[in-house]
Structures are given as C-alpha cells and as structure tokens.
PDB file of N, CA and C in Angstrom:
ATOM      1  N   UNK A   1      24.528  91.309  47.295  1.00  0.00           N
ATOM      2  CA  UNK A   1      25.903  91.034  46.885  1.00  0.00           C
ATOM      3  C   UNK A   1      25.917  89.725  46.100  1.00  0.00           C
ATOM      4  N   UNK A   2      27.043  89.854  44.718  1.00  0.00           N
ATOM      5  CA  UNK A   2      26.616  88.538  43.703  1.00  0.00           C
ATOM      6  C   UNK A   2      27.871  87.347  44.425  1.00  0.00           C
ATOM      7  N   UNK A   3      27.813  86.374  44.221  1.00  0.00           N
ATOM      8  CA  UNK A   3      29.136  85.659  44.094  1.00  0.00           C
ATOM      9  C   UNK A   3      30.146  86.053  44.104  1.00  0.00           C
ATOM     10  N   UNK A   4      30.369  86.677  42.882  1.00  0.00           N
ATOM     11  CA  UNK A   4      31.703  87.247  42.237  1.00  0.00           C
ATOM     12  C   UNK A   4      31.901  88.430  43.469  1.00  0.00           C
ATOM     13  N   UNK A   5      31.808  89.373  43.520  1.00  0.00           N
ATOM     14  CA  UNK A   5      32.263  90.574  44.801  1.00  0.00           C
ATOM     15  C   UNK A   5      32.245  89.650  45.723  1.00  0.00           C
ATOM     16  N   UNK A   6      31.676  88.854  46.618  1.00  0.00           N
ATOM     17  CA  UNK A   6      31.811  87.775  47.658  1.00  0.00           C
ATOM     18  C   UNK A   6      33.010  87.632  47.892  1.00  0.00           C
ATOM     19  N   UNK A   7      33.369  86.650  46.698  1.00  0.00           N
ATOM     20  CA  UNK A   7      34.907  85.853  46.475  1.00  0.00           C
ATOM     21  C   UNK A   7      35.660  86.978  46.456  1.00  0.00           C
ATOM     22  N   UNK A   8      35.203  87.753  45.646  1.00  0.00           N
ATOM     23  CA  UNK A   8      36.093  89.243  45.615  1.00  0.00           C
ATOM     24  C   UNK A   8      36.795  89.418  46.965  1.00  0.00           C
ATOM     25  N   UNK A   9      35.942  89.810  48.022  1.00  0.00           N
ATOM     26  CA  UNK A   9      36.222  90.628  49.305  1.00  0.00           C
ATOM     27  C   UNK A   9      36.826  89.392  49.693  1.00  0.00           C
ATOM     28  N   UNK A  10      36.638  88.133  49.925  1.00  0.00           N
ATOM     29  CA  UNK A  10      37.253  87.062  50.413  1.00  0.00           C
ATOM     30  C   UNK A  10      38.962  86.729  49.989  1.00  0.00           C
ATOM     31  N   UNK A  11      39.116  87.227  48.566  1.00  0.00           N
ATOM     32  CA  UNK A  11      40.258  86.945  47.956  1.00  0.00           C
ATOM     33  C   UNK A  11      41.273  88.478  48.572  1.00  0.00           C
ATOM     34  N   UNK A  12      40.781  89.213  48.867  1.00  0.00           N
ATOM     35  CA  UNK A  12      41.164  90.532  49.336  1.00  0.00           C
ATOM     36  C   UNK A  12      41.717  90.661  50.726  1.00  0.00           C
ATOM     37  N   UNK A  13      40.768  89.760  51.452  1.00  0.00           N
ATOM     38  CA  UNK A  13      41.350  89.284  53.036  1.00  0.00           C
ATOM     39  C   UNK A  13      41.964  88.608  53.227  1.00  0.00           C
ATOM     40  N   UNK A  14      42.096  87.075  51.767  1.00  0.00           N
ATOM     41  CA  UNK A  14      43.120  86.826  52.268  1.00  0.00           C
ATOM     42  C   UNK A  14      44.093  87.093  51.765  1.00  0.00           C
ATOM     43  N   UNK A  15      44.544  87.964  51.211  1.00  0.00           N
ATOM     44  CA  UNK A  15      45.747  89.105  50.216  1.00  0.00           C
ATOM     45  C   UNK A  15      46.364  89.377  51.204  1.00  0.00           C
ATOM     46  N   UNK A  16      45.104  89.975  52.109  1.00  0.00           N
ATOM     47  CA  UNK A  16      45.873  90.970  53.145  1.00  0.00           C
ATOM     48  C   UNK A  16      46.720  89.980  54.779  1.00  0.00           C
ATOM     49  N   UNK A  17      46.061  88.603  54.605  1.00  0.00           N
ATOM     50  CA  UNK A  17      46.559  87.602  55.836  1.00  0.00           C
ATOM     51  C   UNK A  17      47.610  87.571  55.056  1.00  0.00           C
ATOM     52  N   UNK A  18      47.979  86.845  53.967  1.00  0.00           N
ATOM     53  CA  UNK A  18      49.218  86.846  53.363  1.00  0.00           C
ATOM     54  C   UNK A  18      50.524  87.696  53.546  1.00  0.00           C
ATOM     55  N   UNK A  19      49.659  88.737  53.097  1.00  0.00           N
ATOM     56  CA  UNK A  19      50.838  90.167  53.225  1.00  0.00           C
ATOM     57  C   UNK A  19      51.276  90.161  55.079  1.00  0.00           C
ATOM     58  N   UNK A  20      50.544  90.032  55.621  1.00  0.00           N
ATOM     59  CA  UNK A  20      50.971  89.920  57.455  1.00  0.00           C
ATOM     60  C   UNK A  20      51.475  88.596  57.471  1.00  0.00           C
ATOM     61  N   UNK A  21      51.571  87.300  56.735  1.00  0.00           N
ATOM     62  CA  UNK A  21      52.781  86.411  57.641  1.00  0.00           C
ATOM     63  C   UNK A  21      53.503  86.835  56.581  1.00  0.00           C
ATOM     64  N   UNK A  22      53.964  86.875  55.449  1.00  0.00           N
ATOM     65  CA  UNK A  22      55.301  87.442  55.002  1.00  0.00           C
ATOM     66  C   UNK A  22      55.779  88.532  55.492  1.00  0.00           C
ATOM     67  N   UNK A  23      55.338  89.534  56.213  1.00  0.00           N
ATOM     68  CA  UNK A  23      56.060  90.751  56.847  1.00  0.00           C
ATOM     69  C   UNK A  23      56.103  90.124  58.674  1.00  0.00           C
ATOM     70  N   UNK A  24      55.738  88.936  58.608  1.00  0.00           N
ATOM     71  CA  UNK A  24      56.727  88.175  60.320  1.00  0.00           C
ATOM     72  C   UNK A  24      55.046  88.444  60.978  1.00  0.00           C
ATOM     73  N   UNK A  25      54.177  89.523  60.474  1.00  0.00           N
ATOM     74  CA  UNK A  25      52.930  89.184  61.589  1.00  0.00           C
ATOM     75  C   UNK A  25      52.790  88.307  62.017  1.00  0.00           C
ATOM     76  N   UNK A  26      52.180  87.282  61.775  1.00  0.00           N
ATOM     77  CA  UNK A  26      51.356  85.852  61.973  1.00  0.00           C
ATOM     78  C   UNK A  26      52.255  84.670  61.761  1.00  0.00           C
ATOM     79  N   UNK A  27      52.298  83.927  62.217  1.00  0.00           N
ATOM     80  CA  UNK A  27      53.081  82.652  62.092  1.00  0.00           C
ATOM     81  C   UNK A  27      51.995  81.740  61.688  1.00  0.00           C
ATOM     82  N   UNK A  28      50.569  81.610  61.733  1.00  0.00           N
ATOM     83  CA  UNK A  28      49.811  81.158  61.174  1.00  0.00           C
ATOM     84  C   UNK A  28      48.535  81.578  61.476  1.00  0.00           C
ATOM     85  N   UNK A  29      47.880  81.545  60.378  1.00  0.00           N
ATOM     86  CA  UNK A  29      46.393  82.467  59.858  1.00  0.00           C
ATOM     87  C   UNK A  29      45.323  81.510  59.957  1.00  0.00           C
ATOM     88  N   UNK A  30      44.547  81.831  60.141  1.00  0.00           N
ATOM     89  CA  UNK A  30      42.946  80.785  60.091  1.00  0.00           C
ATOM     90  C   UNK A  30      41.916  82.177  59.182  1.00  0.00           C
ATOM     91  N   UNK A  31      41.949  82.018  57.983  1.00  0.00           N
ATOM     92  CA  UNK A  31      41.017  82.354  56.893  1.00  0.00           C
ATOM     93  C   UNK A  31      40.051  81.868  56.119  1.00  0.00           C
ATOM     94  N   UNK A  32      38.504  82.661  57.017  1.00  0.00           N
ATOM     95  CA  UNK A  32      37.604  81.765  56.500  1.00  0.00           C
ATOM     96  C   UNK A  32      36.435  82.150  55.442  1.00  0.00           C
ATOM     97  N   UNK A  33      36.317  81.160  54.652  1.00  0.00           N
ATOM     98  CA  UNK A  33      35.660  82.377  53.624  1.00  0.00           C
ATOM     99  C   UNK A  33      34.671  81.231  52.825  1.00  0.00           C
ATOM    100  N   UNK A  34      33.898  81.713  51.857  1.00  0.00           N
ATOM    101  CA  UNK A  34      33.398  80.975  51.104  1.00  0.00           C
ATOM    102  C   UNK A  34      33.625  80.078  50.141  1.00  0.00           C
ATOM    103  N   UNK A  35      33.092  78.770  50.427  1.00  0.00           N
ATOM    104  CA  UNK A  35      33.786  77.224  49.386  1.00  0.00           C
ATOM    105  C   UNK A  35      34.081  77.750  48.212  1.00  0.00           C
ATOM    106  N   UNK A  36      33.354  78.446  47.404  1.00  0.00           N
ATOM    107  CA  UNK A  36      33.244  79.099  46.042  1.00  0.00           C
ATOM    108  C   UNK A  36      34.547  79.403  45.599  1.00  0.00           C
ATOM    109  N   UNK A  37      35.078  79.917  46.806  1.00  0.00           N
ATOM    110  CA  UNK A  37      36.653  80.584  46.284  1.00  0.00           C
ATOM    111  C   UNK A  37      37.633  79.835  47.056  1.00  0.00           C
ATOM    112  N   UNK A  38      37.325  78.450  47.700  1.00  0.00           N
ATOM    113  CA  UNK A  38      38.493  77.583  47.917  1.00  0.00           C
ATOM    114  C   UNK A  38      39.686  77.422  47.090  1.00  0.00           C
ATOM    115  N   UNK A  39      39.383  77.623  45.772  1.00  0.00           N
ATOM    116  CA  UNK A  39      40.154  76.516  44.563  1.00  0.00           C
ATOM    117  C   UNK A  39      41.227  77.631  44.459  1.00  0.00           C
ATOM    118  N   UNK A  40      40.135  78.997  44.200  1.00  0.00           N
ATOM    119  CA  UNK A  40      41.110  80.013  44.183  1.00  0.00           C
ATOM    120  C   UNK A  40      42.035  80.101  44.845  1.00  0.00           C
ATOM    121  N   UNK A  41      41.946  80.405  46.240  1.00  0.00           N
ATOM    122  CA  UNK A  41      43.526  80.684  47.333  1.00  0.00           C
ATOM    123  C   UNK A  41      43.859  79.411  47.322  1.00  0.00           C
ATOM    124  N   UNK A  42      43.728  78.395  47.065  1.00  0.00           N
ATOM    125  CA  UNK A  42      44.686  77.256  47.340  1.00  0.00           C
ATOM    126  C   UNK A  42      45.353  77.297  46.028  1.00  0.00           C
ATOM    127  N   UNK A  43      45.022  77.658  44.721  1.00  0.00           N
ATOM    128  CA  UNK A  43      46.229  78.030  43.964  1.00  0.00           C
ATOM    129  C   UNK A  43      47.023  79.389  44.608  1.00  0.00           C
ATOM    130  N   UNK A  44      46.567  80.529  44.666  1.00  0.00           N
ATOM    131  CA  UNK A  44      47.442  81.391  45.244  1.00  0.00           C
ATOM    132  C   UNK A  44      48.861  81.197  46.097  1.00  0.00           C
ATOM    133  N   UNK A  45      47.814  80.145  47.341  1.00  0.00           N
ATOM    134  CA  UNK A  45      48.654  79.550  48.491  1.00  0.00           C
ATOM    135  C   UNK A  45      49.738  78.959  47.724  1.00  0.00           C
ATOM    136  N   UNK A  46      49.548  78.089  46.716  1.00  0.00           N
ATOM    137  CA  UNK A  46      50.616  77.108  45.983  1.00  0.00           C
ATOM    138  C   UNK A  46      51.271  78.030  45.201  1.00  0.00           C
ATOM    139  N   UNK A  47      51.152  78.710  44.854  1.00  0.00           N
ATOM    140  CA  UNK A  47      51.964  79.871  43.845  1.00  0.00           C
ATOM    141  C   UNK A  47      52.826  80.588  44.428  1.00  0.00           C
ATOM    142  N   UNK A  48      52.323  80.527  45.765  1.00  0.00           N
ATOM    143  CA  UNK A  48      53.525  81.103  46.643  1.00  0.00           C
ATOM    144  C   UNK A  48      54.290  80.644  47.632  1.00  0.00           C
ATOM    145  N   UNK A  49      54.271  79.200  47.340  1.00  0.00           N
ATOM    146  CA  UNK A  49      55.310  78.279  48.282  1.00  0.00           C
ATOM    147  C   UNK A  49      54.639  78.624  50.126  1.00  0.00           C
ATOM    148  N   UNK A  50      53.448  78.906  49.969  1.00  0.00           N
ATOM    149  CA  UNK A  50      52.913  78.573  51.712  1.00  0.00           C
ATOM    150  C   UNK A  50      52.332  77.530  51.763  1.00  0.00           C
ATOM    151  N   UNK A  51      52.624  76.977  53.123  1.00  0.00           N
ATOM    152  CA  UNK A  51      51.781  75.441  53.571  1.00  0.00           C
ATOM    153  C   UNK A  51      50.626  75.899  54.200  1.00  0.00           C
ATOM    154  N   UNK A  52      49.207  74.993  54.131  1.00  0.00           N
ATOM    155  CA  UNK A  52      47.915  75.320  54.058  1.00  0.00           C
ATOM    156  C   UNK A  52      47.141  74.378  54.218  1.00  0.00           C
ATOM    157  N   UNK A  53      46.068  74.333  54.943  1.00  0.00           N
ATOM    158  CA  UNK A  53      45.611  73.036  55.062  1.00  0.00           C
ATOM    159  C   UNK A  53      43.504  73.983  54.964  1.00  0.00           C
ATOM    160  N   UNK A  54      43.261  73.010  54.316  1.00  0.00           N
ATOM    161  CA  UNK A  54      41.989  73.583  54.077  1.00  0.00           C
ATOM    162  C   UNK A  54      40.798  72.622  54.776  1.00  0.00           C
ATOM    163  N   UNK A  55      40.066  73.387  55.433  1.00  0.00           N
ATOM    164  CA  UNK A  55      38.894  72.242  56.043  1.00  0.00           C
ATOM    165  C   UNK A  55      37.433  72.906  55.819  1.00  0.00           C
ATOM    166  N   UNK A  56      36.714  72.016  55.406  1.00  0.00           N
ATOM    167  CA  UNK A  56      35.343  72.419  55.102  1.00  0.00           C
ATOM    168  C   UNK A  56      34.720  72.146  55.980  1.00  0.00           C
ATOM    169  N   UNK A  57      33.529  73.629  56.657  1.00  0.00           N
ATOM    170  CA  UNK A  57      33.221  73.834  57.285  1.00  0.00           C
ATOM    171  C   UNK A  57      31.551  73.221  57.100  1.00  0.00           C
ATOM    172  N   UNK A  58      31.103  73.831  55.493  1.00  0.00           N
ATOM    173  CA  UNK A  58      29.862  73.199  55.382  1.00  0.00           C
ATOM    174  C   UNK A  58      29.845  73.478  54.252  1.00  0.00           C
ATOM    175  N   UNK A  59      28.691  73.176  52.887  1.00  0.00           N
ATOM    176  CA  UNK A  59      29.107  73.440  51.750  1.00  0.00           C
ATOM    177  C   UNK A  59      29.111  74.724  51.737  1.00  0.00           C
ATOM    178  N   UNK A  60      28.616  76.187  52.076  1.00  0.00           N
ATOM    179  CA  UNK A  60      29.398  77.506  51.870  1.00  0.00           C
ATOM    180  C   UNK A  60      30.703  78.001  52.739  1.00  0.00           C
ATOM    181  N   UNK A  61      30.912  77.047  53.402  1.00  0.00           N
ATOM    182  CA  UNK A  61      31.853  78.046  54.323  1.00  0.00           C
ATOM    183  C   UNK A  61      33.556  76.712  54.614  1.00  0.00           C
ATOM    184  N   UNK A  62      34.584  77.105  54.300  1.00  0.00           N
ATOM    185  CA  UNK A  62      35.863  76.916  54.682  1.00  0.00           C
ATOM    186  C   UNK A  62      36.715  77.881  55.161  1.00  0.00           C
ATOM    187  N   UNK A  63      37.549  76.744  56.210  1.00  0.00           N
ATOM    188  CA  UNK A  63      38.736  77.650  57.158  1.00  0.00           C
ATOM    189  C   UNK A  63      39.932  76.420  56.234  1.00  0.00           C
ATOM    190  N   UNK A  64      40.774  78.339  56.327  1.00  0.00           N
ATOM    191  CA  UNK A  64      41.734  77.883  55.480  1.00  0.00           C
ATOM    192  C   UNK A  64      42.810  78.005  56.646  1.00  0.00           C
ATOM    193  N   UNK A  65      43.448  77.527  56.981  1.00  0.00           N
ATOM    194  CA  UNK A  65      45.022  77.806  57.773  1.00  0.00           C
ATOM    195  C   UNK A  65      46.289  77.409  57.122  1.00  0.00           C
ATOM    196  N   UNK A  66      47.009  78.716  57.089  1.00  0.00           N
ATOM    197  CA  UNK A  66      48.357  78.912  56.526  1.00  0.00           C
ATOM    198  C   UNK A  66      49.767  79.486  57.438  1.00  0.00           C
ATOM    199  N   UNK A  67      50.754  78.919  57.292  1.00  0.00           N
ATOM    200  CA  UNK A  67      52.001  79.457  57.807  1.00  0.00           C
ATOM    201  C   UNK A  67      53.217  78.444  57.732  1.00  0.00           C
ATOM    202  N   UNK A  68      53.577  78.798  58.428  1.00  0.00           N
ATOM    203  CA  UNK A  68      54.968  78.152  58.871  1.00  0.00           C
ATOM    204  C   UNK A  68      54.203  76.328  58.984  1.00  0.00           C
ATOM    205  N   UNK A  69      55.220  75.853  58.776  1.00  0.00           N
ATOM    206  CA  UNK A  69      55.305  74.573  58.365  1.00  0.00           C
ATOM    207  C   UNK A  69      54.962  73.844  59.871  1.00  0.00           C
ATOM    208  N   UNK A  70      55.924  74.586  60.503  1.00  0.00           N
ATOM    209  CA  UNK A  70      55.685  73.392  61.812  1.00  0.00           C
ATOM    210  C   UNK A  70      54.247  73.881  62.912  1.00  0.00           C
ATOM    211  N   UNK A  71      53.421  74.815  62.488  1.00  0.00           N
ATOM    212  CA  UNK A  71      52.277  75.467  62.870  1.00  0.00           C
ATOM    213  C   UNK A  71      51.285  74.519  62.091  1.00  0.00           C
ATOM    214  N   UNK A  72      51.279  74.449  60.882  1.00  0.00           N
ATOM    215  CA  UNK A  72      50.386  73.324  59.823  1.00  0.00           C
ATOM    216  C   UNK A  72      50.237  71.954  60.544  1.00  0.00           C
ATOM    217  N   UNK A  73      51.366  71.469  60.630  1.00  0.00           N
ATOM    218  CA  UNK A  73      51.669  70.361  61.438  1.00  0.00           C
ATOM    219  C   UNK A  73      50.996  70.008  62.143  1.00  0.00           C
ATOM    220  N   UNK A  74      50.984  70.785  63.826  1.00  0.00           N
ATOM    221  CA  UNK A  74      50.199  70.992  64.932  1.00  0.00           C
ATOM    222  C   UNK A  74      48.882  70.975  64.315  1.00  0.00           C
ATOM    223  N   UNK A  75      48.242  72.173  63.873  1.00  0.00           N
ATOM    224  CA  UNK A  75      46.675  71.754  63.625  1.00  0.00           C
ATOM    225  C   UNK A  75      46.750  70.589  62.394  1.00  0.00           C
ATOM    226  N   UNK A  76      47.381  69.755  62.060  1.00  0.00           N
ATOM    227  CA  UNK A  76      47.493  68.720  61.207  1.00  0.00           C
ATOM    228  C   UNK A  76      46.841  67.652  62.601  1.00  0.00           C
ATOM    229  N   UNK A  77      47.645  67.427  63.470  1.00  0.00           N
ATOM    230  CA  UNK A  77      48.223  66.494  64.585  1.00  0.00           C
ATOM    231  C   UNK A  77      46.349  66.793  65.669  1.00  0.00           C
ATOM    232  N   UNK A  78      45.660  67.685  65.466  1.00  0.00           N
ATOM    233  CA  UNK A  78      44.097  67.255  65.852  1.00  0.00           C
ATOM    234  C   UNK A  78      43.438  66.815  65.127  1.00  0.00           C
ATOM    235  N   UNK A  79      43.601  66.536  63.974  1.00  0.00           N
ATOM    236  CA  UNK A  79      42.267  65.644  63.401  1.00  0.00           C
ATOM    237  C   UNK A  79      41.344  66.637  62.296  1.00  0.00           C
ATOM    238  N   UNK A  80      40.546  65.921  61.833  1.00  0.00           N
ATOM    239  CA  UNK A  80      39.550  66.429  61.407  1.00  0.00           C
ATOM    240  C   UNK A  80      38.325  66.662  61.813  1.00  0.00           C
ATOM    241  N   UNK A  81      38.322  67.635  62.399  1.00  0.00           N
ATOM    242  CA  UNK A  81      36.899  67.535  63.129  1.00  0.00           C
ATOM    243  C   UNK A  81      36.692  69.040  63.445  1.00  0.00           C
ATOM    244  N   UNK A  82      35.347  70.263  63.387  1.00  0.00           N
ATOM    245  CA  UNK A  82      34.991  70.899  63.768  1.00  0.00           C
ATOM    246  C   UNK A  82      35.851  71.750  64.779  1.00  0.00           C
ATOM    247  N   UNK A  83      36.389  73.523  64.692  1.00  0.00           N
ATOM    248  CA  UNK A  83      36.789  73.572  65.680  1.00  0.00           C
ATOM    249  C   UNK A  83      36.303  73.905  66.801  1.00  0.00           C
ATOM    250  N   UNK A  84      34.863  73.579  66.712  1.00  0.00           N
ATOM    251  CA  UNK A  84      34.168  73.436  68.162  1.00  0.00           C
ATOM    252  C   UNK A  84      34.111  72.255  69.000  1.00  0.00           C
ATOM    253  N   UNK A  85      35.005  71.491  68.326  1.00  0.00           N
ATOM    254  CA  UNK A  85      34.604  70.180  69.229  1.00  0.00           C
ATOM    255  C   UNK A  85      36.462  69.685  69.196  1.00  0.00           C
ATOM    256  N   UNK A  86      37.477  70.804  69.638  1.00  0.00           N
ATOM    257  CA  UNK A  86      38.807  70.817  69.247  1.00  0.00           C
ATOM    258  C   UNK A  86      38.521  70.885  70.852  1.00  0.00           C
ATOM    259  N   UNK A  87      39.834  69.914  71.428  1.00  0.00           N
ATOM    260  CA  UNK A  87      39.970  69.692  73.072  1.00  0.00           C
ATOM    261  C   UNK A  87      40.075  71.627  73.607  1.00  0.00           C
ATOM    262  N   UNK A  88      40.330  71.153  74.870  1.00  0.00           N
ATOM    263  CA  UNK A  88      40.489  72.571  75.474  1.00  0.00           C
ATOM    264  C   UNK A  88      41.905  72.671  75.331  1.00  0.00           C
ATOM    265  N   UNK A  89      42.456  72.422  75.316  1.00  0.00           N
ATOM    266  CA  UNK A  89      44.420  72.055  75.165  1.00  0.00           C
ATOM    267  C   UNK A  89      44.556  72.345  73.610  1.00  0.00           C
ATOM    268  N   UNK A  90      43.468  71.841  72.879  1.00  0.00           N
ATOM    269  CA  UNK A  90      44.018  72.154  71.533  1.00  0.00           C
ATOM    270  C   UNK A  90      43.321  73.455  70.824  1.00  0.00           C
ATOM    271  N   UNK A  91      42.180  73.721  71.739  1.00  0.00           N
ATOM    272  CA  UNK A  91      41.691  75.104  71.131  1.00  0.00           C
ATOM    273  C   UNK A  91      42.780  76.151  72.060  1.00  0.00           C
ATOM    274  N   UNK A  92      42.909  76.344  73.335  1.00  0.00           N
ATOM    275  CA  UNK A  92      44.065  76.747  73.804  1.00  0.00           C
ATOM    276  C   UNK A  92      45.585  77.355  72.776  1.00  0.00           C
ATOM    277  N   UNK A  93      46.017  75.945  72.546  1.00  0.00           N
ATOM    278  CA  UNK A  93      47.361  76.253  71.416  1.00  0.00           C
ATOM    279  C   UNK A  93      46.676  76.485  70.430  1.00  0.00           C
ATOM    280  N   UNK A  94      45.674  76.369  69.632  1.00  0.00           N
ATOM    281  CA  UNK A  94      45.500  77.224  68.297  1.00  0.00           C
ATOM    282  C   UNK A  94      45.416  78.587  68.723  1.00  0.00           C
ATOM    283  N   UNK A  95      44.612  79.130  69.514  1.00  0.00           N
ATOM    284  CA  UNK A  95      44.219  80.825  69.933  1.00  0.00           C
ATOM    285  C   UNK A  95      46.139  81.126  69.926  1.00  0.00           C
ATOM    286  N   UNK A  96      46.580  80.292  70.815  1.00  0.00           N
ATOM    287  CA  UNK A  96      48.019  81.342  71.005  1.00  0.00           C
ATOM    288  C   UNK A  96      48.858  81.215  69.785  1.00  0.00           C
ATOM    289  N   UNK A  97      49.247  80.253  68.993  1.00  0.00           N
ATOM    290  CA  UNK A  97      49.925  80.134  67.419  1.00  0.00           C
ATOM    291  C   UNK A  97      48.671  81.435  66.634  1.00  0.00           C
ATOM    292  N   UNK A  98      47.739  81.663  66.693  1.00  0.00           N
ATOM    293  CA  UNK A  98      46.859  82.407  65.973  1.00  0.00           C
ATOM    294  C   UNK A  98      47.692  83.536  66.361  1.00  0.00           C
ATOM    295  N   UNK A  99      48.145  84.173  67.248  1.00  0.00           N
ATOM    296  CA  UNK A  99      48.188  85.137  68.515  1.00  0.00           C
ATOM    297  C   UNK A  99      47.413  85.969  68.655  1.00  0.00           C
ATOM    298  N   UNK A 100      46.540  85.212  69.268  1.00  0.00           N
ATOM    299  CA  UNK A 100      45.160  85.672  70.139  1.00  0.00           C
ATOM    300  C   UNK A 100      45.860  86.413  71.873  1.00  0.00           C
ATOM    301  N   UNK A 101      45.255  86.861  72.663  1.00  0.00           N
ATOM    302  CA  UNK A 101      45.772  87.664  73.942  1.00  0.00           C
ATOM    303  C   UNK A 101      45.910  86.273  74.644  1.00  0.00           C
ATOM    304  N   UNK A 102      47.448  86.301  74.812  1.00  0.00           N
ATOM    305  CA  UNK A 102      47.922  85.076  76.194  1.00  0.00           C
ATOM    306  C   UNK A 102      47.148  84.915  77.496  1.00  0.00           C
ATOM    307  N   UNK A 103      46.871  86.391  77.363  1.00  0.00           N
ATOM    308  CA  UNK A 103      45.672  86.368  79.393  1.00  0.00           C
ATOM    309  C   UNK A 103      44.901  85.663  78.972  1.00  0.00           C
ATOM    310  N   UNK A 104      44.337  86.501  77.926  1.00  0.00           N
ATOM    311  CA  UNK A 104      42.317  86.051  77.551  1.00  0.00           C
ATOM    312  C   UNK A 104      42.509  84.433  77.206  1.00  0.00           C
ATOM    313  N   UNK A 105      43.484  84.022  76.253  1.00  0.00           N
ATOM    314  CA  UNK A 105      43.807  82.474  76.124  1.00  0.00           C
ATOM    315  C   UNK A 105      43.868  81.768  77.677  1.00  0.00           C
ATOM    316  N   UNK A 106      44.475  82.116  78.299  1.00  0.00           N
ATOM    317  CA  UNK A 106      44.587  81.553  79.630  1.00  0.00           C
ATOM    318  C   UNK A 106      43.128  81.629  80.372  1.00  0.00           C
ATOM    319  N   UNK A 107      42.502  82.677  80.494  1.00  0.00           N
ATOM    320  CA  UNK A 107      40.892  82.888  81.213  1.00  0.00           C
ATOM    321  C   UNK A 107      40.192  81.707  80.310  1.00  0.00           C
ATOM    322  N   UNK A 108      40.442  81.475  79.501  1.00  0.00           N
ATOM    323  CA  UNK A 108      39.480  80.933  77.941  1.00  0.00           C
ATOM    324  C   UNK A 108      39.505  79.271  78.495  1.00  0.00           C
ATOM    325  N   UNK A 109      40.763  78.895  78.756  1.00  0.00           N
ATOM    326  CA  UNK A 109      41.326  77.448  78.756  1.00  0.00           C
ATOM    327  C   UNK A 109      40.798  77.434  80.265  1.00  0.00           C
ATOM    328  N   UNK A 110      40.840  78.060  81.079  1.00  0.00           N
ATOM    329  CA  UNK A 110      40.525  77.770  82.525  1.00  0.00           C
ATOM    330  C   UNK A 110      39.325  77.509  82.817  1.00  0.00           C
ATOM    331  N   UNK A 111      38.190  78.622  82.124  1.00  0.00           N
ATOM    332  CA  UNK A 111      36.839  78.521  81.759  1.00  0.00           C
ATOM    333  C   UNK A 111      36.571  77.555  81.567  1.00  0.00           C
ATOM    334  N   UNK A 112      37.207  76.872  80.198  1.00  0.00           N
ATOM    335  CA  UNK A 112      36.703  75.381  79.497  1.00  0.00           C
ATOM    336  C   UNK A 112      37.194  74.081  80.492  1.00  0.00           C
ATOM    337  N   UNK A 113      38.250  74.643  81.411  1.00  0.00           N
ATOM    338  CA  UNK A 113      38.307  73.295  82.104  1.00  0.00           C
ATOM    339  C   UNK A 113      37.467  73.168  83.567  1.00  0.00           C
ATOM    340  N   UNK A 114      36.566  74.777  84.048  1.00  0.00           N
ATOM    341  CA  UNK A 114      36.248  74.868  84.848  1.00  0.00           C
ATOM    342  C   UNK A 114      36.992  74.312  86.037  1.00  0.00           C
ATOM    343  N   UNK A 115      38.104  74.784  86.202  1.00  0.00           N
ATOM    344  CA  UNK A 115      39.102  74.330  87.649  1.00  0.00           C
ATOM    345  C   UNK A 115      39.213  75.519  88.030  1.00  0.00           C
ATOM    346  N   UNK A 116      38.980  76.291  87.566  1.00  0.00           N
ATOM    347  CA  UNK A 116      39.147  78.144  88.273  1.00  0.00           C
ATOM    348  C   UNK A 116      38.155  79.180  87.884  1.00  0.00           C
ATOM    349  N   UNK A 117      38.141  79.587  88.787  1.00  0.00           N
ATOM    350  CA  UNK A 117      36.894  80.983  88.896  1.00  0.00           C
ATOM    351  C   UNK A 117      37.802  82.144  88.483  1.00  0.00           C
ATOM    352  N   UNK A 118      37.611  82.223  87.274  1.00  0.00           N
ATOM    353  CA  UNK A 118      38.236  83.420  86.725  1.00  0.00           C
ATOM    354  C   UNK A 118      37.568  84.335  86.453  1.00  0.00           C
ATOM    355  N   UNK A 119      37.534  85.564  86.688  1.00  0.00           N
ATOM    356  CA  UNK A 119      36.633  86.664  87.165  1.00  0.00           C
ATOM    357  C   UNK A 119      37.068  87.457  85.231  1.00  0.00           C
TER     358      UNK A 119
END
C-alpha cells in the first residue's frame, strides 16, 4: 500500500467519524491515523467549524480528537502527554465522553486502581 491510498483510507474514516458526531453519534471522536495526512483533516476539521485538538503520537502516527467544545476542553485540561501515561480518572472520563461501555469503563478504572477484584 502507497502513501496516497494510506491517507486515502485514513481521510475516509475520518469522513465517516465526522458524519457520526454531526448525526448526535459521538460527542467526541479520537481519530488516529497517519502524520502524512494531519494537515489534511485539520483543514477539513476547520472547514467545518469543528473543534480539534491534534497530538502527535510519533513521527507516523497522530490522534486527532474532535467534538463538542466543552469535550476538547476536558482532554485540553490533561496535558500533553501520551495516552498511556493519562491518570486512571482521566483515562476513565476519556473512554466514557468516547462512549466506550460504562460497565467495562467502570471494571477498567477499578482494575487500574486495583481497590477491587473485579471478576
């Protein structure tokens, strides 16, 4: 696969995150794709009046997160830093603004704080 189809399929997924928070899906998206085509969706993003915050992951790879303003915010309000090294409280509220499963979020956060044996 060249570059170009890469960005292709990348620009296609995130067509399709787009199309789900304007039809109320998602209140905010985490779309991650190759640096190559950063420049691209962040004009898109701007062409279409969504807020977006872009973080580079490594030189091939960025997570893009888009939505609602006061969702941007929040993952604004952790920092810059890896989201593997995002508290348990703050990987927690990203999974549920993502809307990831409230149980499995809850087993997930309990896990990471190891205070409960969650089966």
């Amino acid at each position: 696969m060249n570059k170009f189809e890469y960005k292709t399929t990348d620009i296609q997924v995130l067509t399709h995150h787009i199309y789900e928070y304007h039809k109320g899906l998602r209140d905010l998206v985490l779309h991650t794709m190759h640096s190559n085509g950063a420049g691209m969706a962040e004009t898109i993003l701007k062409n279409k009046g969504i807020p977006y915050r872009i973080e580079y992951v490594s030189n091939k790879k960025v997570n893009i997160f888009f939505g609602k303003p006061e969702c941007i915010k929040i993952v604004e309000s952790f920092g810059e830093k890896p989201l593997n090294q995002f508290s348990d409280e703050e990987d927690f509220i990203l999974g549920i603004m993502l809307g990831y499963d409230r149980s499995k979020q809850c087993d997930r956060y309990l896990k990471r704080k190891k205070n409960w044996n969650v089966a």
